[in-house]
Protein backbone atom coordinates (compact mmCIF):
# COMPACT_ATOMS: atom_id res chain seq x y z
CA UNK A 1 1.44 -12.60 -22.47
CA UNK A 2 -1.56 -11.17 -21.05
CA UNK A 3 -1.68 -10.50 -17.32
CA UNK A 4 -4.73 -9.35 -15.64
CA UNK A 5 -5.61 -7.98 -11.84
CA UNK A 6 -8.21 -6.04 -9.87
CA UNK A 7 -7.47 -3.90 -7.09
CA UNK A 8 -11.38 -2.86 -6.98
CA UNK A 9 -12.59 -6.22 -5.84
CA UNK A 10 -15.81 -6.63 -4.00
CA UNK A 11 -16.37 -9.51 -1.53
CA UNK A 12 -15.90 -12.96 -2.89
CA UNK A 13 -14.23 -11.68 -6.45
CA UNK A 14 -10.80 -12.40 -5.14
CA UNK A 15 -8.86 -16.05 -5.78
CA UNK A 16 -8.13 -18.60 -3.24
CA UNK A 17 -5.70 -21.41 -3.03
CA UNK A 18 -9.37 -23.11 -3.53
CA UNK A 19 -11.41 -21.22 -5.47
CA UNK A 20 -11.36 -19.26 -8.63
CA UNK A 21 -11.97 -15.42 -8.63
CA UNK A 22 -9.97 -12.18 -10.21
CA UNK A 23 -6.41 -11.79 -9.26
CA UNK A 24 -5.36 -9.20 -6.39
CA UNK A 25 -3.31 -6.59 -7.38
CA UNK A 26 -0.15 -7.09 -5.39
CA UNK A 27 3.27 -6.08 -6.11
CA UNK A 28 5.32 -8.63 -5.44
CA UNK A 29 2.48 -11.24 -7.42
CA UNK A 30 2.73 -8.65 -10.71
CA UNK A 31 6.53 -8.79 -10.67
CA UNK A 32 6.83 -12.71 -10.37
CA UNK A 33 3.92 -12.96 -12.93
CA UNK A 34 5.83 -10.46 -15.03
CA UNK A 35 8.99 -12.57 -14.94
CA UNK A 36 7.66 -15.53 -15.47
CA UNK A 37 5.60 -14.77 -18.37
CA UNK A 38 8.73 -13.07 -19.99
CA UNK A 39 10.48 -16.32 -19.82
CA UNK A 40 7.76 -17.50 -22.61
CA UNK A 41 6.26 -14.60 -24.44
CA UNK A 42 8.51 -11.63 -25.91
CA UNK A 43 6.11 -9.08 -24.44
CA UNK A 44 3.50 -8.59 -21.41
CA UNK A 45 0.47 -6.84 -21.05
CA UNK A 46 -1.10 -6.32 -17.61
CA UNK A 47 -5.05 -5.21 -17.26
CA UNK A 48 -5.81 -3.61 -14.37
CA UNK A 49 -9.28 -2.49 -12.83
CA UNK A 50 -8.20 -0.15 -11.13
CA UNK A 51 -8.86 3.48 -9.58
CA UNK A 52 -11.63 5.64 -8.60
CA UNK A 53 -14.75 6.27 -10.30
CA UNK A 54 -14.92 9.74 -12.71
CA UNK A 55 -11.29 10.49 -11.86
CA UNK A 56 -9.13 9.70 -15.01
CA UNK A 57 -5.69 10.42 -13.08
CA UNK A 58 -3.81 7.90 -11.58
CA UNK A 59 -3.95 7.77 -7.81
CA UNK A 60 -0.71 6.42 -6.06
CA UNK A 61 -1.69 2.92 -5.65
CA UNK A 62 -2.19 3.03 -9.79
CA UNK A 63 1.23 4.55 -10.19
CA UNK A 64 2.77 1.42 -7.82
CA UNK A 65 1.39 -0.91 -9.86
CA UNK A 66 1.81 0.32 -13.20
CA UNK A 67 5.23 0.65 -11.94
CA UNK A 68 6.17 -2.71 -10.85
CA UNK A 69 4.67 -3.70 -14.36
CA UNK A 70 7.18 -2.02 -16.24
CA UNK A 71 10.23 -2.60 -13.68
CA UNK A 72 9.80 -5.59 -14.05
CA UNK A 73 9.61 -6.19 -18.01
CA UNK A 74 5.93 -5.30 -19.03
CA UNK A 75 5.76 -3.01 -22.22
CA UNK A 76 2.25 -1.79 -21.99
CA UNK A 77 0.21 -1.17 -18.78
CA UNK A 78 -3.99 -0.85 -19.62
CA UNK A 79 -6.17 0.42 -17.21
CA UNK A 80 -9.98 0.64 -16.38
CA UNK A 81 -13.02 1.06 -13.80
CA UNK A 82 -13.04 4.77 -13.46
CA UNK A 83 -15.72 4.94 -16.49
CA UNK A 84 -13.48 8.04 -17.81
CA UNK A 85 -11.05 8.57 -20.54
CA UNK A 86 -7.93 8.96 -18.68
CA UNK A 87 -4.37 9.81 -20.49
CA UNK A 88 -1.95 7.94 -21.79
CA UNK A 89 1.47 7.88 -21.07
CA UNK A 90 5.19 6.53 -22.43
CA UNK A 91 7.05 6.50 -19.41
CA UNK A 92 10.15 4.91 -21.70
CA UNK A 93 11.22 4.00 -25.06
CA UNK A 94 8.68 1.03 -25.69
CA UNK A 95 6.34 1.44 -23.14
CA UNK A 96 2.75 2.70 -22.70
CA UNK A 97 0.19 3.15 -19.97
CA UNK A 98 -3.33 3.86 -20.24
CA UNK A 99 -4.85 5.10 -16.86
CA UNK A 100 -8.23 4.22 -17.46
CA UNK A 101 -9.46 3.35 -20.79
CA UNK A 102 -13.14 5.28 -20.44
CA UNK A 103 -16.55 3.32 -20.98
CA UNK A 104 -17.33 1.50 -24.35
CA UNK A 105 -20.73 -0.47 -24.11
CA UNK A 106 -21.80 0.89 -20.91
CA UNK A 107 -24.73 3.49 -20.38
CA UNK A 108 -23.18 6.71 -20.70
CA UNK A 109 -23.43 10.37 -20.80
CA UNK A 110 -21.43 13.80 -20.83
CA UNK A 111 -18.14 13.04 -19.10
CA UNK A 112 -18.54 9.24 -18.93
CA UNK A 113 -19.45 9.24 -23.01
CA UNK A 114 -16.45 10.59 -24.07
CA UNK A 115 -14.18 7.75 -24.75
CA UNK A 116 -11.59 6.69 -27.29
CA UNK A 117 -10.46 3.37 -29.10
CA UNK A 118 -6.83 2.75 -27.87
CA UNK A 119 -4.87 0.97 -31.08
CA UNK A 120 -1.27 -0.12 -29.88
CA UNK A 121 1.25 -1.49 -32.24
CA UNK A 122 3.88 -4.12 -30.09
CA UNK A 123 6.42 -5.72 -31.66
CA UNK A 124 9.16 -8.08 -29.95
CA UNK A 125 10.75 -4.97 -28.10
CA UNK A 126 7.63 -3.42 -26.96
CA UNK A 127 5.26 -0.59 -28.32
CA UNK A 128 6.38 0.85 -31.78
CA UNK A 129 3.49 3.34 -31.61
CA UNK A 130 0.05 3.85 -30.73
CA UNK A 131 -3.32 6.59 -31.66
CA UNK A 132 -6.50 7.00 -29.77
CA UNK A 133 -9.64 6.87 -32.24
CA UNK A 134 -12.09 9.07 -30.45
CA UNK A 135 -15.73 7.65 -29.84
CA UNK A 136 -18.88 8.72 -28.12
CA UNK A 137 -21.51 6.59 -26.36
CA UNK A 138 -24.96 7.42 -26.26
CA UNK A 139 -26.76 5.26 -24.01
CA UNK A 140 -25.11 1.61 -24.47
CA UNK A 141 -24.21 2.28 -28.43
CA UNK A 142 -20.53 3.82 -29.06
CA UNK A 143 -20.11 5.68 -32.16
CA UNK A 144 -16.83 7.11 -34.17
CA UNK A 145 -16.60 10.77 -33.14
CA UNK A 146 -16.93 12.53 -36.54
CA UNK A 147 -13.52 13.77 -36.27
CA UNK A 148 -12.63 10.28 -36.26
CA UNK A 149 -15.13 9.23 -39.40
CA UNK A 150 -13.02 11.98 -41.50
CA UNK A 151 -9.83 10.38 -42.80
């Protein structure tokens, strides 16, 4: 199951009880969505946009909801809005989170052009394993960083 929320929202982008829009990132919301989507899927994901622009650590309202994710059940945690590679972290056996997953078609330069490809392997239990392929955007066009080209 894939489960996705914003906690950068500008005006209007939230949903109503009437109208369509992104989903708020709220606690108690991620950890009934988590349970519920556990009772039909062997393993959720939950997207975030998330954090603040060019900082690729976590801030505490990133850590509260990547936590609730994986109290309640989620195996892998992805992040992004910051426009920054951030790190990525197992936090338990089977579990993963990406703080913020960089730019990939986006105009970009020094810091904000450095990026990776995140590959995660999930099986029924959770995440078996995972590499970061490194990649480099010039302008809107990403590219293999030639370390990752070799091999």
């Amino acid at each position: 199951a894939l489960l996705g929320y914003s906690d950068v929202n500008p005006y209007g982008f939230n949903a109503t009880s009437t109208s369509p829009g992104t989903a708020k990132a709220d606690v108690d919301a991620i950890t009934r969505d988590v349970h519920g989507a556990l009772r039909r899927a062997d393993v959720a994901v939950c997207f975030f946009h998330w954090g603040v622009e060019l900082h690729p650590q976590p801030n505490s309202r990133q850590q509260q909801f990547a936590a609730a994710c994986l109290n309640a059940g989620a195996k892998l945690v992805l992040g992004a809005h910051p426009h920054v590679l951030g790190g990525v972290v197992t936090p338990a056996r089977h579990t993963l989170v990406a703080w913020t997953l960089g730019n990939f078609v986006f105009p970009s330069g020094s810091v904000t052009g450095r990026t990776a490809i995140l590959h995660v392997a999930l099986g029924a239990n959770g995440v078996r394993g995972y590499r970061l392929v490194p990649v480099r955007v010039d302008g809107f066009r990403p590219r293999l960083a030639p370390a990752a080209q070799q091999g």
